[in-house]
Protein backbone atom coordinates (compact mmCIF):
# COMPACT_ATOMS: atom_id res chain seq x y z
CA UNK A 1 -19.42 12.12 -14.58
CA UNK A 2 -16.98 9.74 -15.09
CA UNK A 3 -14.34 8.73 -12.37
CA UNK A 4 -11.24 8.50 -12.62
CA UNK A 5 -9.15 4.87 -12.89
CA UNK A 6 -8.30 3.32 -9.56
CA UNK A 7 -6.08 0.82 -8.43
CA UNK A 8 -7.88 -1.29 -6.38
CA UNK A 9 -5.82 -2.59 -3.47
CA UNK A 10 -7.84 -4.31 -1.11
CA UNK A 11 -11.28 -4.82 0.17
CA UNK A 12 -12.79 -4.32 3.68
CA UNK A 13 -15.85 -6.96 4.60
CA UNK A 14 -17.69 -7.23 7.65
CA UNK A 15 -19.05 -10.73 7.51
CA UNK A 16 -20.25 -13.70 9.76
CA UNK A 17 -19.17 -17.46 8.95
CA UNK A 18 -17.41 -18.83 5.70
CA UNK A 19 -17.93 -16.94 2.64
CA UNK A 20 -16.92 -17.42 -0.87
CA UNK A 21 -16.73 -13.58 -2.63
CA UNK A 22 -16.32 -12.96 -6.17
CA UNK A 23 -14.66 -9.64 -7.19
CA UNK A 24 -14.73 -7.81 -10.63
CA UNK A 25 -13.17 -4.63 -11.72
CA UNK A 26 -15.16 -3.45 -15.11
CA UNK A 27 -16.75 -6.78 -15.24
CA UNK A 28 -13.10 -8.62 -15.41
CA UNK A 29 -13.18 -11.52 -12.49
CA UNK A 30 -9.83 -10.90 -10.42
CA UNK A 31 -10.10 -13.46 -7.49
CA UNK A 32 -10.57 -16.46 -10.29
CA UNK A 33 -14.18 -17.50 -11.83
CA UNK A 34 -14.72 -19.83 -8.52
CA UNK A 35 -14.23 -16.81 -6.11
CA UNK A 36 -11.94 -17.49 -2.99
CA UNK A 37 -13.10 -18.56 0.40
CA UNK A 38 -11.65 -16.65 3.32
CA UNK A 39 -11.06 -17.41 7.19
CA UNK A 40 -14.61 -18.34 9.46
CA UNK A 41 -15.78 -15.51 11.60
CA UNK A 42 -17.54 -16.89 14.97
CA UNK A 43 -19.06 -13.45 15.44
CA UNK A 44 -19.50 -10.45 13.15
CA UNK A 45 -15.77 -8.94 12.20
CA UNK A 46 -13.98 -7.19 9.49
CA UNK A 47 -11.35 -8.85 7.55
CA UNK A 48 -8.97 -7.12 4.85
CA UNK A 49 -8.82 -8.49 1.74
CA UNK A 50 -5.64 -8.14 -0.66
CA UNK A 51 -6.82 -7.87 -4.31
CA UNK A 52 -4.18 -9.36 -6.84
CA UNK A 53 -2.06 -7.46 -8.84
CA UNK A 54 -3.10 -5.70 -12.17
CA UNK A 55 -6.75 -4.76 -10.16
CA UNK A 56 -7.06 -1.61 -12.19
CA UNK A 57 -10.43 0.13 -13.63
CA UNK A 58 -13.14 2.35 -12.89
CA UNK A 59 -15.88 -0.11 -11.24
CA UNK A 60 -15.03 -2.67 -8.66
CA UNK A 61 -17.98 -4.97 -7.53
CA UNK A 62 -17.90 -7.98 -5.16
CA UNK A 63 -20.62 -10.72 -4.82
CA UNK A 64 -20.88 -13.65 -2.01
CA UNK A 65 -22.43 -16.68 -0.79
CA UNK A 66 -23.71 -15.31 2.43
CA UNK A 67 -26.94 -13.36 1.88
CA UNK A 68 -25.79 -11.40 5.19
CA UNK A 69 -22.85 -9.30 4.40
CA UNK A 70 -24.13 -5.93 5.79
CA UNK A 71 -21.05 -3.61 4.50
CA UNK A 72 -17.89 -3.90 2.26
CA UNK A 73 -15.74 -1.27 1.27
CA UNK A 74 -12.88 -1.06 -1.67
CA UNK A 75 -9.44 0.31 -0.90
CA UNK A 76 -8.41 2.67 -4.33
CA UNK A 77 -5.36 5.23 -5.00
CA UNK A 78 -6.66 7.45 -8.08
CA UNK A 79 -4.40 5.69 -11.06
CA UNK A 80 -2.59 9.17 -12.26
CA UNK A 81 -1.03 9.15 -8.44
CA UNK A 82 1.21 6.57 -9.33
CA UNK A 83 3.42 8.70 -12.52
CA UNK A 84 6.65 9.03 -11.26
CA UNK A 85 9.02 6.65 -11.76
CA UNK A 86 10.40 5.46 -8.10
CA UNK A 87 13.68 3.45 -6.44
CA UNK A 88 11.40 1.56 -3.55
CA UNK A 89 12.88 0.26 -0.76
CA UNK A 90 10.49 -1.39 1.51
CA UNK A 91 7.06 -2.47 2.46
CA UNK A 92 5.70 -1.45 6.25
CA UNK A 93 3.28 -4.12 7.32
CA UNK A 94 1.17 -3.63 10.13
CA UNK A 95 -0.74 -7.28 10.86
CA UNK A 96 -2.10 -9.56 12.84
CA UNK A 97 -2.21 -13.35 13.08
CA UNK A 98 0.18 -15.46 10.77
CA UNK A 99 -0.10 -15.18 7.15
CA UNK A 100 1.34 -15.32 3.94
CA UNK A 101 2.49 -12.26 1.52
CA UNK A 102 3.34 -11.33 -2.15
CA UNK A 103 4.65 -8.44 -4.01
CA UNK A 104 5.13 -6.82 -6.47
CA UNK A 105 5.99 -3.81 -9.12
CA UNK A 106 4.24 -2.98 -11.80
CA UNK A 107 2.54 -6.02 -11.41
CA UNK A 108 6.00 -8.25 -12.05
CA UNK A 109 6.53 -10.37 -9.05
CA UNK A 110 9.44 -9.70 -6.66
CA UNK A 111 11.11 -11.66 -4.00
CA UNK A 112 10.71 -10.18 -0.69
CA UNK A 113 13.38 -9.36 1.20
CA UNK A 114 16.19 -10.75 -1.84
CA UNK A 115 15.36 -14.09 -0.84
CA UNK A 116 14.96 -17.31 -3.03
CA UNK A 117 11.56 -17.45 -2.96
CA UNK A 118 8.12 -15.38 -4.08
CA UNK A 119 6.21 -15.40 -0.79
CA UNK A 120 7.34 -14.91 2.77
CA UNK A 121 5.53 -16.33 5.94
CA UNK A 122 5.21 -13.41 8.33
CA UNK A 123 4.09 -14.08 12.22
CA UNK A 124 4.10 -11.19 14.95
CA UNK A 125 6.91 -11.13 16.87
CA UNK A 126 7.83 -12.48 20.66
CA UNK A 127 3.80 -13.15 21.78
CA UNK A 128 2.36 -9.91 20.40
CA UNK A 129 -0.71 -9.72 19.02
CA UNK A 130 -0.20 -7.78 16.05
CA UNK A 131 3.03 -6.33 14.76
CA UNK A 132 4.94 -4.34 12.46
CA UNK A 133 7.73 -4.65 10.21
CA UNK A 134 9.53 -4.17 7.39
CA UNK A 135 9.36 -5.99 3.86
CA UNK A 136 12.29 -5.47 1.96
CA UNK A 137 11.86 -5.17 -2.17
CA UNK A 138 15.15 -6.58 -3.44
CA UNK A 139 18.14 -3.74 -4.71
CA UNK A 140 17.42 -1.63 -7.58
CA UNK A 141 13.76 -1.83 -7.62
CA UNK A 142 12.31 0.46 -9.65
CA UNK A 143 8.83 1.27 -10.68
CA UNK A 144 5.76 3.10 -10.72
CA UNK A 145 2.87 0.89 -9.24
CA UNK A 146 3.94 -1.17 -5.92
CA UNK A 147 1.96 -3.75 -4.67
CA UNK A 148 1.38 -6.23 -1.95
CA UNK A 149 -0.73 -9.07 -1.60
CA UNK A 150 -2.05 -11.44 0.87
CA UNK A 151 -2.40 -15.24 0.09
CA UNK A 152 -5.90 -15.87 0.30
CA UNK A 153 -6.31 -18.97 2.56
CA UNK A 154 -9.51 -19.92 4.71
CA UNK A 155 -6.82 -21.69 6.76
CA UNK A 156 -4.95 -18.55 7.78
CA UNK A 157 -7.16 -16.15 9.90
CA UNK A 158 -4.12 -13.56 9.94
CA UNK A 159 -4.41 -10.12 8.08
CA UNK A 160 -2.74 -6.94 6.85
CA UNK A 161 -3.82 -4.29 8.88
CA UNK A 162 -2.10 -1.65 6.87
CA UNK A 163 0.44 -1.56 4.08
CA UNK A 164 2.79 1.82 3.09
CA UNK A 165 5.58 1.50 0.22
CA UNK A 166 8.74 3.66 1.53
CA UNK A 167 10.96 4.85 -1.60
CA UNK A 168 15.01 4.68 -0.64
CA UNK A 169 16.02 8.36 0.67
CA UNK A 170 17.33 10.79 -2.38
CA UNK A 171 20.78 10.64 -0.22
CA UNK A 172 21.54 6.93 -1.01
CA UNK A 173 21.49 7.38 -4.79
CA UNK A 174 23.31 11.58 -5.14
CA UNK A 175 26.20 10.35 -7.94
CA UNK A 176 29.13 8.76 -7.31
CA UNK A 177 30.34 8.19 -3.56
CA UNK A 178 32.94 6.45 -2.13
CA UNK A 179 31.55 4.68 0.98
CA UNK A 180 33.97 3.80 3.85
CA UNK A 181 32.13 3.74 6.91
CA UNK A 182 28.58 2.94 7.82
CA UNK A 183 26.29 2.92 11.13
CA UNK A 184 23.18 0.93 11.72
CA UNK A 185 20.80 2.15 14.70
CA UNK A 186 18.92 -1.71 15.72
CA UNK A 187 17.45 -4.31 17.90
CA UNK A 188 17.80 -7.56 18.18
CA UNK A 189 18.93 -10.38 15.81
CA UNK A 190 19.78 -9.02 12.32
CA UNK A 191 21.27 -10.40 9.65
CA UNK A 192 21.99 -7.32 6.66
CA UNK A 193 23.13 -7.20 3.30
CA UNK A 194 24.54 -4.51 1.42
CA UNK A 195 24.60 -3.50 -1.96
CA UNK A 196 26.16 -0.79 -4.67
CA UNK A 197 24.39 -0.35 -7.69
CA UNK A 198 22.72 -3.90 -6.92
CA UNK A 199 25.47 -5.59 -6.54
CA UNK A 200 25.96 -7.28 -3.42
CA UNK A 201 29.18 -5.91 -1.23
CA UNK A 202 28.53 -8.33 1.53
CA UNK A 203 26.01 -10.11 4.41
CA UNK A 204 26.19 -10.31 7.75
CA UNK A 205 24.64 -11.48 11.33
CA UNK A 206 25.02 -7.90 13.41
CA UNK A 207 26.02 -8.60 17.05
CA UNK A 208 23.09 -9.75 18.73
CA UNK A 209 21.60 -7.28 21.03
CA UNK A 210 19.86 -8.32 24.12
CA UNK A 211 16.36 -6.40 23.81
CA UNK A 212 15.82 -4.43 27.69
CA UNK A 213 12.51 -3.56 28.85
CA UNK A 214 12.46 -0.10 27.47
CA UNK A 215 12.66 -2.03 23.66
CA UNK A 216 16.20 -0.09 23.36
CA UNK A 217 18.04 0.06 20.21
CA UNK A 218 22.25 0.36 19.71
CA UNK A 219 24.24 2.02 16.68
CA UNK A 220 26.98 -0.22 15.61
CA UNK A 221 29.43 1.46 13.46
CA UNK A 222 31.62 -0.69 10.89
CA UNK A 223 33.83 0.49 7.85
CA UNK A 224 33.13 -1.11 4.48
CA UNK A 225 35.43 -3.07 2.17
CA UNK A 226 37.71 -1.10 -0.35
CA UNK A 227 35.21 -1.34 -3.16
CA UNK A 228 32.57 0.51 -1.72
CA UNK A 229 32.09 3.15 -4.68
CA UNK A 230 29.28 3.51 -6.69
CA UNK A 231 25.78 5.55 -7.69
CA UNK A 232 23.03 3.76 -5.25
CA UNK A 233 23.13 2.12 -2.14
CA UNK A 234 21.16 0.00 -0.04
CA UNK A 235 20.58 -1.87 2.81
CA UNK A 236 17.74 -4.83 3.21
CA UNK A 237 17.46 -7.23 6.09
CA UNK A 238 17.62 -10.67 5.27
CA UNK A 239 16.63 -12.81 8.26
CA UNK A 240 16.22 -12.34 12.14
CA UNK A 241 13.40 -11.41 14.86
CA UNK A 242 15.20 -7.49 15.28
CA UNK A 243 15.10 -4.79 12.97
CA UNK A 244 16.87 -1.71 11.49
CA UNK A 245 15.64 1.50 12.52
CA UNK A 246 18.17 3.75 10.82
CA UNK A 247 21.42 3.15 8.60
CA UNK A 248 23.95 5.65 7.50
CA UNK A 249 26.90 5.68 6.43
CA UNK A 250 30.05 8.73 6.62
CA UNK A 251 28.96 9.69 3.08
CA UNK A 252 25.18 9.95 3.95
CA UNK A 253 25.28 11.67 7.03
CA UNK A 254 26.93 14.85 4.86
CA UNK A 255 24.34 15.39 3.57
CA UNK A 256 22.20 17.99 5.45
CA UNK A 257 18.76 18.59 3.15
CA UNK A 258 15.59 18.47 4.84
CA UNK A 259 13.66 15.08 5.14
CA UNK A 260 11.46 14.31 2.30
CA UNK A 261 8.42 12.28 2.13
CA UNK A 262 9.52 8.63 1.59
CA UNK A 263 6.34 6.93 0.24
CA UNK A 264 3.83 7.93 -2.54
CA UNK A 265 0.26 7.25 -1.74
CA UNK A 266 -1.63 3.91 -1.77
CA UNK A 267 -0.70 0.75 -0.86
């Protein structure tokens, strides 16, 4: 029987040393001809491997240097998961180590978090270990297939530990709303921008907030300029060490329907 198509998102390998892998997806090479070399392993570990965009088909197979690479396993979401037509909002990272990340929709590059460039350099926070955060996709992002990638480099022994897309909440795109207050529920140092229908209203440093032991987080409350009408709106951070936990605004927090489930499956 035939399977179905995957998209192939990453790879797990258990390896010692230096390798140089090779991956194909129905015989197509998708790390380059050469292969890539990842980070040296002292001792025997696992390492998660990003595969680049556009990894779609029905067989994925990976080769390597080292004759002694016991196990590897591929990361797939059955293609036909991905048919609706989505408004994303973020990627959550979980992830170790520093390291370097890409993304995407539909495979068409984005800029993370609205910002100038392609890539973003992502290190865990204040001495942890591992971390996680939030990767913004820039307003207006529609799409069907999300998708982020980690810069292969044997120089950077960082990882992503796990990756979920989050759509924008049904509430922040119901018609036409007139917007005049909003509150954002965060930690720490936070610069946000807004936008309404992907245009930008404005961007702003949020008072700093001294982070106690507990990790507590404050609502600060603000009202919006005049112009604050329109069909979608949304929030990304744009710099700092903090983060948003929850924004709302007087139009929003009307609206009283049940939660949904934010994020389709895969990664």
């Amino acid at each position: 029987m035939i399977k179905e198509r995957q998209v192939f998102q990453s790879v797990l390998i258990e390896y010692l040393g230096k390798p140089t892998i090779k991956v194909t997806v129905d015989g197509r090479d998708i790390l380059t001809t050469r292969g890539k070399t990842l980070p040296e392993h002292t001792v025997r570990q696992t390492r998660r491997v990003s595969l680049p965009k556009g990894s779609h088909g029905y067989v994925a197979q990976l080769t390597s240097d080292l004759t002694d690479i016991t196990r590897f396993q591929f990361e797939a979401t059955p293609e036909a998961q991905f048919a609706d037509n989505i408004l994303f909002h973020y990627f959550e990272l979980t992830f170790n180590g520093s390291l370097q990340v890409k993304m995407y929709i539909d495979e068409v590059s984005v800029k993370p978090n609205n910002n100038i460039d392609t890539s973003v350099s992502l290190s865990p926070r204040k001495g942890r270990k591992q971390d996680t955060i939030r990767v913004y996709f820039p307003p207006l992002a529609y799409g069907h297939i999300p998708h982020v990638e980690q810069v292969i480099s044997s120089s950077q022994k960082g990882q992503i530990l796990a990756a979920k897309p989050v759509a924008l909440p049904p509430k922040f795109y119901k018609g036409l709303r007139a917007h005049t207050e909003y509150q954002a529920t965060y930690q720490g140092n936070v610069e946000m921008a807004l936008f309404i229908d992907g245009e930008k209203l404005y961007k702003e440093w949020l008072p700093e907030i001294l982070i106690p032991q507990d990790g507590g987080y404050k609502t600060h409350k603000e009202y919006l300029p005049s112009n604050s009408s329109g069909q979608v709106l949304q929030w990304i951070q744009t710099d700092g060490d903090g983060d948003i936990a929850l924004f709302e605004t007087d139009q929003t927090l009307l609206d009283t329907e049940q939660p949904q489930n934010q994020s389709p499956q895969g990664s």
